[in-house]
Protein backbone atom coordinates (compact mmCIF):
# COMPACT_ATOMS: atom_id res chain seq x y z
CA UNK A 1 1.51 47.85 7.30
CA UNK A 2 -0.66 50.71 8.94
CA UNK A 3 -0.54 52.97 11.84
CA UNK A 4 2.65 52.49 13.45
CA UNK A 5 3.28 48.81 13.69
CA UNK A 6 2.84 49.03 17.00
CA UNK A 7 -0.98 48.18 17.73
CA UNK A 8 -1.93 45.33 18.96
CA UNK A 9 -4.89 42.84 19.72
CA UNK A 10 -5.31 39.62 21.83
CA UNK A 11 -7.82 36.72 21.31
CA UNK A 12 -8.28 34.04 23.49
CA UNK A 13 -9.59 30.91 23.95
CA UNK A 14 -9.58 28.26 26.10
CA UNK A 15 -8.81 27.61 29.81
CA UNK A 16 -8.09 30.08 32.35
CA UNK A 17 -4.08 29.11 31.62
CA UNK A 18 -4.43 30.77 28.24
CA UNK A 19 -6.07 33.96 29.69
CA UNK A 20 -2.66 34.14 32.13
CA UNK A 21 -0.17 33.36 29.04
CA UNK A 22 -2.22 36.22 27.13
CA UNK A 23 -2.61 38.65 29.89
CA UNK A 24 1.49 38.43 30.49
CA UNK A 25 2.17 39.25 27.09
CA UNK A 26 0.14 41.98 26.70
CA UNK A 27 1.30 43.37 29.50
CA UNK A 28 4.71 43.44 28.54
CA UNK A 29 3.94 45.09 24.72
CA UNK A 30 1.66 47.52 26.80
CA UNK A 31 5.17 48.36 28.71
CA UNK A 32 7.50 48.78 25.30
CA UNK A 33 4.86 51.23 23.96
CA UNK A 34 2.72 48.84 22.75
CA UNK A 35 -1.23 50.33 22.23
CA UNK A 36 -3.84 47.67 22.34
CA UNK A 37 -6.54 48.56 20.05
CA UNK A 38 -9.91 46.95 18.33
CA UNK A 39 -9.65 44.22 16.06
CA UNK A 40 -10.01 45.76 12.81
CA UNK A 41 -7.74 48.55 14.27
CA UNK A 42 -4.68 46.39 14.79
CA UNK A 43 -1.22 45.72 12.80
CA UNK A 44 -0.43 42.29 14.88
CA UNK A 45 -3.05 40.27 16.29
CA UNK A 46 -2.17 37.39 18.83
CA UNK A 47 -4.59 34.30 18.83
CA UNK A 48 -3.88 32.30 22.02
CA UNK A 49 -5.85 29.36 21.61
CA UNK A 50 -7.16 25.91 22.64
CA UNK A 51 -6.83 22.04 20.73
CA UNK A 52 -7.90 20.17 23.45
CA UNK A 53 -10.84 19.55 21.92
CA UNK A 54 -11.87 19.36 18.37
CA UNK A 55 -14.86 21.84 18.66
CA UNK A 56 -12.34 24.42 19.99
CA UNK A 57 -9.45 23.51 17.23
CA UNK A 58 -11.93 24.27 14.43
CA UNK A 59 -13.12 27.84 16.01
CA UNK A 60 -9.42 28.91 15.57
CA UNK A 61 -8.94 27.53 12.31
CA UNK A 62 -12.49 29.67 11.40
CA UNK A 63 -11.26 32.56 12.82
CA UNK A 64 -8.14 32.51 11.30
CA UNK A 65 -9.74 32.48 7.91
CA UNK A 66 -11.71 35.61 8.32
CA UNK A 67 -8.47 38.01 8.13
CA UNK A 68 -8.14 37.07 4.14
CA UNK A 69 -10.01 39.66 3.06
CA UNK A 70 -8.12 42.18 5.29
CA UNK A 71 -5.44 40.75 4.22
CA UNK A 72 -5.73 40.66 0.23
CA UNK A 73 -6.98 44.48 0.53
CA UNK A 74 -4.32 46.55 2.97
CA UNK A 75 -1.69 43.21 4.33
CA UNK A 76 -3.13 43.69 7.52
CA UNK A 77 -3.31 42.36 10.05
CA UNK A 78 -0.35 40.35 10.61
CA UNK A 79 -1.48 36.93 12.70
CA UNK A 80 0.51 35.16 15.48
CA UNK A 81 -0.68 31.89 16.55
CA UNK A 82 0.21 30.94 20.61
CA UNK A 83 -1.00 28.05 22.94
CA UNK A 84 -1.94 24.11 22.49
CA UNK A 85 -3.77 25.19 19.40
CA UNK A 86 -0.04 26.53 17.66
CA UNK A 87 1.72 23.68 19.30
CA UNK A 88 -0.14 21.24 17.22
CA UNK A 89 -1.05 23.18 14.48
CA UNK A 90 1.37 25.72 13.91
CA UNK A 91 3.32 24.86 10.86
CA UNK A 92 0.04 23.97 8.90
CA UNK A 93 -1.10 27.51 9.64
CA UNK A 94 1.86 29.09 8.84
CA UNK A 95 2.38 27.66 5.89
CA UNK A 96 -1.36 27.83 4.85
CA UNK A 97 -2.33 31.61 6.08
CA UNK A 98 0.58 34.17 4.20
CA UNK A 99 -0.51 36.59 7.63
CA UNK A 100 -0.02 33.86 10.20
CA UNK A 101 3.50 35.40 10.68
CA UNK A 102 4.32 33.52 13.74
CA UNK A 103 3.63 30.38 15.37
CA UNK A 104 4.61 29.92 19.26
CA UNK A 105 3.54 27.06 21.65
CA UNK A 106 2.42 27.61 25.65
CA UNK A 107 6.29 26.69 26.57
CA UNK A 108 7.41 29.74 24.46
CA UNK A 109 6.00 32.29 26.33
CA UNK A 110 9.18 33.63 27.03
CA UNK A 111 10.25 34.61 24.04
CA UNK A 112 6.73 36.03 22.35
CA UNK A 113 7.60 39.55 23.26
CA UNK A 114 10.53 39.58 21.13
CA UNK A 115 8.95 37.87 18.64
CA UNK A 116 5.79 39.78 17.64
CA UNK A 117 8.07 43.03 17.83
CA UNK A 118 10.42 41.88 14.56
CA UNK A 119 7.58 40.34 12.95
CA UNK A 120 5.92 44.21 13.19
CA UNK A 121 9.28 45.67 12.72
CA UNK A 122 9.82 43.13 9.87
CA UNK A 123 6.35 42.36 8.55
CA UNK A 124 7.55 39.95 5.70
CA UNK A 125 9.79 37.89 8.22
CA UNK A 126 8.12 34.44 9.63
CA UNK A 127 8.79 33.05 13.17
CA UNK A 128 8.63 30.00 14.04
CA UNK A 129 9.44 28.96 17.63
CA UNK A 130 8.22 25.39 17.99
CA UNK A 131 10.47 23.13 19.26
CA UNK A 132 10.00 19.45 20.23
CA UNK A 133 11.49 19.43 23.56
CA UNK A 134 9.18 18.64 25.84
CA UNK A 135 11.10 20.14 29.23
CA UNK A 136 12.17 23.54 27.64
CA UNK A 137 10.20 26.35 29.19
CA UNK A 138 10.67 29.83 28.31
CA UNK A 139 9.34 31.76 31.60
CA UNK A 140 8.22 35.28 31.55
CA UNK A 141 8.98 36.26 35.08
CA UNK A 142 8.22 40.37 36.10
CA UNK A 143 9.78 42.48 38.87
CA UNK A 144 7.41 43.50 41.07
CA UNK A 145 8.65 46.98 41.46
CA UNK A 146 8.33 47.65 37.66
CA UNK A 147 5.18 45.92 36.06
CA UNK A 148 1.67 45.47 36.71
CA UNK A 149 0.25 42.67 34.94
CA UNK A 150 -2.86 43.57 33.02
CA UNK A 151 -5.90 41.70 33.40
CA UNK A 152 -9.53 42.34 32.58
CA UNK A 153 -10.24 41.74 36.19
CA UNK A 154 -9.09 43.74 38.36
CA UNK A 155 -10.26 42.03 41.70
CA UNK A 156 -9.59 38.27 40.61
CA UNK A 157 -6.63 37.26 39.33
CA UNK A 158 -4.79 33.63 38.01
CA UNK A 159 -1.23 32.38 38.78
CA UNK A 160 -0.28 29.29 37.24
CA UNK A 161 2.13 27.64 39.63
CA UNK A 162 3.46 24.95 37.12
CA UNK A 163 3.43 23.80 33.42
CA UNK A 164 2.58 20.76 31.62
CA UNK A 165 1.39 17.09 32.75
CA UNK A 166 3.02 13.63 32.83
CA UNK A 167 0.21 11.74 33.32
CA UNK A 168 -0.71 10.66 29.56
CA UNK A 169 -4.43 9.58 30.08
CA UNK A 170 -4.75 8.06 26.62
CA UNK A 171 -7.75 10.73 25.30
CA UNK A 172 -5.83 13.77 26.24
CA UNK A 173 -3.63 15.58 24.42
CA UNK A 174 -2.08 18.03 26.72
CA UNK A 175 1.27 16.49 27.56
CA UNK A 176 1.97 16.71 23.72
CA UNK A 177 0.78 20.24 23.47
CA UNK A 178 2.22 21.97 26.98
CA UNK A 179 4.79 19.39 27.48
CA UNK A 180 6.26 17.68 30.50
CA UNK A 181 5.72 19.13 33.83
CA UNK A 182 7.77 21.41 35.41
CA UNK A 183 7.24 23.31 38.55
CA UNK A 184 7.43 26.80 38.81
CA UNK A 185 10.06 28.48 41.21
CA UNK A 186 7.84 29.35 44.30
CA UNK A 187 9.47 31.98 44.97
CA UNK A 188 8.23 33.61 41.51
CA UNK A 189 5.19 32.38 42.41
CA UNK A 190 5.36 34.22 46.05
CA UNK A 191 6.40 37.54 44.44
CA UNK A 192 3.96 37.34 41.36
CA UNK A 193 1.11 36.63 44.28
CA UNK A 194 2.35 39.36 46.31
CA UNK A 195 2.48 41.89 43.19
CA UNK A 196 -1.37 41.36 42.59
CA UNK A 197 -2.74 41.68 46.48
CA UNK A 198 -0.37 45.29 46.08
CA UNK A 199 -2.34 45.93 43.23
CA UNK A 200 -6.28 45.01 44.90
CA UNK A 201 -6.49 41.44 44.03
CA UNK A 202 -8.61 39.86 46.67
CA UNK A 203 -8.76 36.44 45.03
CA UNK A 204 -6.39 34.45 43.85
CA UNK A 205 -6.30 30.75 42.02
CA UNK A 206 -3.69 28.87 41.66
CA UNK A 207 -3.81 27.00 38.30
CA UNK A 208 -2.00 24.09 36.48
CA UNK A 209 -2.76 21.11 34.78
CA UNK A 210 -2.57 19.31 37.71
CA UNK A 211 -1.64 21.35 40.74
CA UNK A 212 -1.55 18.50 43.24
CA UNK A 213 1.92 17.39 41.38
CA UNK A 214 3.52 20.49 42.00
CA UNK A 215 6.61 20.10 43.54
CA UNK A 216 7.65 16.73 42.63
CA UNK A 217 10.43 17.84 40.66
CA UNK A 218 12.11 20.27 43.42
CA UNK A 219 11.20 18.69 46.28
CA UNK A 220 8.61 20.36 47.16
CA UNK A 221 4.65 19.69 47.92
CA UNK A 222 1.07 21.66 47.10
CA UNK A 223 -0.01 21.48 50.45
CA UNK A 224 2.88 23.35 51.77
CA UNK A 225 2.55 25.99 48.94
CA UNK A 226 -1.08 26.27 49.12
CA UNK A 227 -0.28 27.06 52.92
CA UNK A 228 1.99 29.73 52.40
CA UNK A 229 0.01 30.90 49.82
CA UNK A 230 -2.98 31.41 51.68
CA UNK A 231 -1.23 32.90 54.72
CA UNK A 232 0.20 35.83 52.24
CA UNK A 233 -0.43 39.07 54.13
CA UNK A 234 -3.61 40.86 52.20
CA UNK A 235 -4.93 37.65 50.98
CA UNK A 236 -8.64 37.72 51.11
CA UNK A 237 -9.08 33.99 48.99
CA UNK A 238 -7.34 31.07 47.69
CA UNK A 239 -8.88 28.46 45.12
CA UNK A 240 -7.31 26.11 42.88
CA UNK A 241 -7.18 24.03 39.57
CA UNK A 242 -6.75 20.94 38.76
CA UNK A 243 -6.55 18.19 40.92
CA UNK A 244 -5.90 14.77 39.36
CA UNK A 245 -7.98 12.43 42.02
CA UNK A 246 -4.95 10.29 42.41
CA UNK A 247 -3.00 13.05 43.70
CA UNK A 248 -5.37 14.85 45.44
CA UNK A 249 -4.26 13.53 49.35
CA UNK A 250 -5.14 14.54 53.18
CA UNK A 251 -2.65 17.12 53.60
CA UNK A 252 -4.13 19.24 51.04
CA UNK A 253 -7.81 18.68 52.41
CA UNK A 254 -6.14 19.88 56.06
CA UNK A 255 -4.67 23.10 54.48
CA UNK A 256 -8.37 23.36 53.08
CA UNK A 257 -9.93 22.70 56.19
CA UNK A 258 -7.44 24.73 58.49
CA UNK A 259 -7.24 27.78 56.52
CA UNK A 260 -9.47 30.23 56.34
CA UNK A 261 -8.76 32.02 52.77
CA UNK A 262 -8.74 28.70 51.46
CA UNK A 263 -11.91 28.32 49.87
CA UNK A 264 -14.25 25.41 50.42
CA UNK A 265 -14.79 24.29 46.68
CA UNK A 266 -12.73 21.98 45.06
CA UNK A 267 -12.54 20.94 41.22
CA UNK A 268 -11.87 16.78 40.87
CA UNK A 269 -12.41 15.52 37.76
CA UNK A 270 -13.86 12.11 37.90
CA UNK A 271 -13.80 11.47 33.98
CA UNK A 272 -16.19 8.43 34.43
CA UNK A 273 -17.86 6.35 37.02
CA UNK A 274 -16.71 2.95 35.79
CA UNK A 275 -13.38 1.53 36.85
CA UNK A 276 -13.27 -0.46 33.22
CA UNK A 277 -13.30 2.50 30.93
CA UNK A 278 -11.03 4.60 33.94
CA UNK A 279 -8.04 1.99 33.39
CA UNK A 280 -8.54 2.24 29.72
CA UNK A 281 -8.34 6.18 30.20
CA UNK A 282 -4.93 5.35 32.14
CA UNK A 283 -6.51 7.16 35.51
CA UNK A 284 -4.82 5.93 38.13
CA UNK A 285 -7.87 5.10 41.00
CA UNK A 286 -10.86 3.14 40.74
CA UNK A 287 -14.26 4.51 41.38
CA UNK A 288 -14.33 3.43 45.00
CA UNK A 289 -10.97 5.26 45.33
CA UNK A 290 -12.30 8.48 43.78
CA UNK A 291 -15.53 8.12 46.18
CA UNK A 292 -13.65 7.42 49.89
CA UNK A 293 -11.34 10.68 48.74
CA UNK A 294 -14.75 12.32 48.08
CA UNK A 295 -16.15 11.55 51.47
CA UNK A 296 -12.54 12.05 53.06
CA UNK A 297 -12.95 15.87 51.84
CA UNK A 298 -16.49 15.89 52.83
CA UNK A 299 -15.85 15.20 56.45
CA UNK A 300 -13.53 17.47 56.97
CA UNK A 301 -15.07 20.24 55.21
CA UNK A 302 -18.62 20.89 55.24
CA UNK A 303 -20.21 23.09 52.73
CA UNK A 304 -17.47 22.19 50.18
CA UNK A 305 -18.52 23.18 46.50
CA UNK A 306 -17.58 19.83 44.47
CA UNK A 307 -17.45 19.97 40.85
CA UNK A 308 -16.02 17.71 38.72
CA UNK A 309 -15.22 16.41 34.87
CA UNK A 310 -16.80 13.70 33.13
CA UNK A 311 -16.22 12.47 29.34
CA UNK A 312 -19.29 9.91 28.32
CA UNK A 313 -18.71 7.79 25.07
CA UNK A 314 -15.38 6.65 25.37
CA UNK A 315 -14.38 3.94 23.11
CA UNK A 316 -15.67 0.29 24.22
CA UNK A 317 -17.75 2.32 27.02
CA UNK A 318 -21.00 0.30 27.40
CA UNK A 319 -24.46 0.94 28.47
CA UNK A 320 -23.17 -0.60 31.52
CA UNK A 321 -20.24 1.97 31.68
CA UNK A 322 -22.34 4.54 31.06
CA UNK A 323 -25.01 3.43 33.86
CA UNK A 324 -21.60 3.42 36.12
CA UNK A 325 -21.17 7.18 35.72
CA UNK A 326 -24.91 8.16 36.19
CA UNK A 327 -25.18 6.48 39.09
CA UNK A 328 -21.65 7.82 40.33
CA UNK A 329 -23.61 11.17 40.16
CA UNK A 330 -26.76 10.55 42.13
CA UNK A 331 -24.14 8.73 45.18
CA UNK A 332 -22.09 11.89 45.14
CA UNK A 333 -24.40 14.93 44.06
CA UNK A 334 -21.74 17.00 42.56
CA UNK A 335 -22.57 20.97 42.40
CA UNK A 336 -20.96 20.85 38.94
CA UNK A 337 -20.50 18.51 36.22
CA UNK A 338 -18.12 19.63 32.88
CA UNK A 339 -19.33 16.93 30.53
CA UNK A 340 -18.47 16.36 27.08
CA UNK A 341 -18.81 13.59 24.56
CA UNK A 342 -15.62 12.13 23.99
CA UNK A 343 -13.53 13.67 20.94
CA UNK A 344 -10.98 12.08 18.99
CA UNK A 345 -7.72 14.01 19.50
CA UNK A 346 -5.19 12.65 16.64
CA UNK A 347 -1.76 11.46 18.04
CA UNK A 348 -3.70 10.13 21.22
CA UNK A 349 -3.83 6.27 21.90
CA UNK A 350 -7.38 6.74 22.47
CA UNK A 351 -7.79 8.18 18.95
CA UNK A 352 -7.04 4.83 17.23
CA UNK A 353 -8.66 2.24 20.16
CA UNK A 354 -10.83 -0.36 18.86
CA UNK A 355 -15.02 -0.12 19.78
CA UNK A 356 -15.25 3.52 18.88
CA UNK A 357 -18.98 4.79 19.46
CA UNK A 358 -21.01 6.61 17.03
CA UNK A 359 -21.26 10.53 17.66
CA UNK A 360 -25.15 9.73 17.48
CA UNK A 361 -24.81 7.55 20.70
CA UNK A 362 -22.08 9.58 22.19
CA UNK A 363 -24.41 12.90 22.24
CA UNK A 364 -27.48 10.54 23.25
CA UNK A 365 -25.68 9.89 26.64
CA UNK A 366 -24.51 13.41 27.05
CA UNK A 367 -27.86 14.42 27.15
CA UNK A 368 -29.23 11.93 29.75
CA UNK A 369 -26.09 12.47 31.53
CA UNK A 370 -26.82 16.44 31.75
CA UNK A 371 -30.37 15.90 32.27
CA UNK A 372 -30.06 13.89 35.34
CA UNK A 373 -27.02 16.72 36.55
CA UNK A 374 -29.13 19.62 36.19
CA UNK A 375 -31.87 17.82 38.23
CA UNK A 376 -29.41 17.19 41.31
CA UNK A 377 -27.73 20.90 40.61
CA UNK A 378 -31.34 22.90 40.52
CA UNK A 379 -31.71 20.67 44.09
CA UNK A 380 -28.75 21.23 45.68
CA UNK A 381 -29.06 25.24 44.90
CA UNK A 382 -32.61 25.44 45.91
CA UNK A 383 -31.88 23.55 49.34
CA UNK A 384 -29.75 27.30 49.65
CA UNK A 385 -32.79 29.54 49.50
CA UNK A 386 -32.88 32.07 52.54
CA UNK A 387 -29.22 31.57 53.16
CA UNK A 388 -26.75 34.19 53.60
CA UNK A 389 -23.12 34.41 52.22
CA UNK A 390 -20.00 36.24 51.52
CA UNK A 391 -19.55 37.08 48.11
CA UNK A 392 -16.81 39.01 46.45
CA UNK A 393 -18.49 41.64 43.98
CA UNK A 394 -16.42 40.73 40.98
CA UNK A 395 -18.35 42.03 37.98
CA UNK A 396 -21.78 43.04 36.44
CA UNK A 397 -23.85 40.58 35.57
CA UNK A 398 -23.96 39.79 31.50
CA UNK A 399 -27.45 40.32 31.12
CA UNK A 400 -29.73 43.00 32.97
CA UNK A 401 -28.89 46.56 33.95
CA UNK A 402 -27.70 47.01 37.99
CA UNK A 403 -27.29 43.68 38.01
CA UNK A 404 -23.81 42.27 39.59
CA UNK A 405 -22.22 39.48 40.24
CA UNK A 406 -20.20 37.18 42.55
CA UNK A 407 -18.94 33.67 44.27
CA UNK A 408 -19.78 32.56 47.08
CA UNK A 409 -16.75 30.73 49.00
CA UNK A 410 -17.80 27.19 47.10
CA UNK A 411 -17.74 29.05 43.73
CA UNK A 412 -21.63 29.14 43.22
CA UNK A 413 -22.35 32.47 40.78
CA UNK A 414 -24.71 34.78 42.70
CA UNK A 415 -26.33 37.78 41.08
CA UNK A 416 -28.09 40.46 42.41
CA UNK A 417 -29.12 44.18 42.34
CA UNK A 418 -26.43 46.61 43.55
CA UNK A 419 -24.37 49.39 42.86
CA UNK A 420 -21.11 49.16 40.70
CA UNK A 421 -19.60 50.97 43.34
CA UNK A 422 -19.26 47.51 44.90
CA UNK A 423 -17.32 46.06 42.53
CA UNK A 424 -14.23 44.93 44.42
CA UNK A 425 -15.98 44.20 47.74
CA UNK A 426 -17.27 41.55 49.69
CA UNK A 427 -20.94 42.06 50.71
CA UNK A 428 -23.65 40.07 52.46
CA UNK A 429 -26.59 38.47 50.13
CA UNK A 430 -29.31 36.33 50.69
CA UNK A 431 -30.56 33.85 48.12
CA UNK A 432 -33.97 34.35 46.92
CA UNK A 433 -34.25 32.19 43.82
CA UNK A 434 -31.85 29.14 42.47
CA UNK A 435 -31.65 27.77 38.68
CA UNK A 436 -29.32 25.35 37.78
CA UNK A 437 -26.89 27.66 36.50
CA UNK A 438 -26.74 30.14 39.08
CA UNK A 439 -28.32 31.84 41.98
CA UNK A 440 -29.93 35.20 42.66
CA UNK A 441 -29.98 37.11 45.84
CA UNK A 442 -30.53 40.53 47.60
CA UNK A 443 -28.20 42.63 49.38
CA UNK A 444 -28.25 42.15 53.35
């Protein structure tokens, strides 16, 4: 083992909840003495990653594989494996890798601290914290007065207000990866959101699997912690992700509407526009359902950003099915569409349904499906040429020196010429010029 034993590195991928799970434990190595370092610098690198999808299981498993040569020349580095991806994987890779030195799902985030410290203390010793109760969560809670939780961003930050799903739609495998759902103490999440806007967050979101559950289990409801969320003294904005439709009621939309740091953009993932392949999904509305809660929001807030999910090529889906969910999209006009062909997830009831559809056909309809999105997308952004808005600075743009970028309240990506002595700010832009994908503006 070189160096110290006491350099570290974090990879993740996935959703935004992975990026929290990682940034906590980092910040608490950072706090023991902990230096996080380069890649090829590092004695213990943590790989939080995703297996909701197939695509995203495989990049792991790749990545994983490059450290042999490291390995077979100096025994460095030493792997641990963390998230969905180690929750369905994990054994396999520890048994398979002779550096994948410990294996810990999202519910053990807890007890990762611990953890990667003997494994670098002990480098031949293997860890493996998997467990199969689905209820057991290990929190990692922080005192405000003591930590600051690192994050790559200093301005936006996430706070996952509850783990875990109990909705088993029969193509997803996240109740078998993250478990049950369990709310998180709001209090925790009061303090953790009051830590951050100390520390210059202007943005917060509020993320679980399905936020509009939280609650359930302690009596509680989103709207009334969205609401005391939002009115948090030095609060500048509120989003938040998931909603499952079915959840997703009036009370929340008045919080949206009444509330000013509540942003107006909202993320409901539809999953398909026929009410057929919806029951077979085990969603629990119809498309008529999903549209009146659509117009409901709409009403009440104008201007809302709506994005949404959609999965084309389920099994038994038709070319009627299909039709269902492009025409869904030219009623609606979402800002937004995450699409994906569907992907067999192994343990899933969808996984073994009868009428599966070749990938050929699958990726045929993606493609229409996208087509006909980024046609209503390039409209809906050009209709905001000349138009001024509020957008939080948040970082430079990925391509193209003095170039930022920001949000606008409904989560459109603006980018424009400025100063990085803005980051951090809200300033005035106008949009000049809309693509699909994003806008670009000038400075007011």
């Amino acid at each position: 083992m070189g160096g110290n034993g006491k350099k570290f590195c974090v990879k993740v991928y996935g959703c935004q909840m992975n990026v929290y799970d990682a940034d906590r434990v980092r910040t608490v190595l950072c706090s023991r003495g902990w230096e996080e370092v380069q890649e090829d610098e590092a004695d213990v690198i943590m790989i939080t990653g995703c297996s909701v999808r197939a695509k995203a299981e495989q990049k792991v498993w790749s990545e994983i594989g490059l450290y042999d040569p490291s390995w077979k020349k100096s025994q460095r580095p030493l792997v641990a494996l963390t998230g969905c991806i180690a929750q369905r994987i994990g054994v396999n890779a520890l048994n398979r890798f002779p550096y994948v030195r410990l294996v810990a799902g999202p519910r053990h985030i807890g007890l990762l601290p611990d953890a990667i410290e003997q494994i670098a203390s002990h480098p031949k010793s293997r860890i493996n914290l998997l467990d199969d109760d689905p209820k057991e969560f290990h929190s990692l809670n922080f005192d405000s007065d003591n930590i600051t939780i690192k994050r790559d961003n200093k301005h936006k930050a996430y706070v996952t207000i509850a783990h875990g799903c109990d909705n088993f739609c029969t193509y997803c495998i996240v109740p078998y990866v993250r478990g049950r759902f369990v709310s998180r103490n709001p209090e925790d999440i009061f303090s953790e959101c009051r830590m951050l806007i100390d520390d210059g967050v202007k943005e917060i979101t509020l993320l679980g699997q399905n936020v509009n559950s939280y609650g359930k289990d302690i009596g509680l409801n989103f709207a009334w912690l969205l609401e005391k969320v939002a009115r948090l003294e030095g609060i500048k904005r509120v989003r938040f992700v998931t909603s499952l439709p079915q959840d997703f009621t009036g009370d929340i939309v008045d919080v949206m509407a009444g509330i000013e740091t509540v942003c107006p953009s909202l993320n409901l993932p539809v999953q398909s526009g026929s009410t057929r392949i919806l029951r077979m999904m085990n969603r629990k509305y119809t498309r008529e359902e999903y549209i009146d809660k659509v117009k409901m929001t709409r009403e009440k807030i104008p201007g809302l950003g709506l994005t949404t999910d959609l999965i084309v090529g389920f099994p038994g889906e038709t070319e009627e099915d299909f039709e269902d969910s492009m025409s869904l999209l030219s009623e609606i006009r979402f800002d937004l569409v995450h699409s994906a062909a569907y992907s067999e997830r192994e343990g899933t009831p969808a996984a073994t349904m009868e009428g599966a559809l070749p990938v050929e056909l699958r990726l045929e309809r993606l493609n229409r499906l996208n087509e006909l999105q980024d046609s209503i997308t390039l409209g809906i952004n050009k209709a905001l040429t000349g138009e001024v808005f509020e957008i939080l600075v948040d970082d430079s743009a990925p391509k193209g020196d003095g170039l930022l970028q920001g949000r606008t309240p409904s989560d459109k990506v603006v980018i424009f010429e400025g100063s990085k002595k803005l980051l951090g700010q809200f300033v005035k832009v106008r949009i000049t010029e809309a693509e699909a994908w994003c806008l670009h503006g000038e400075l007011v």
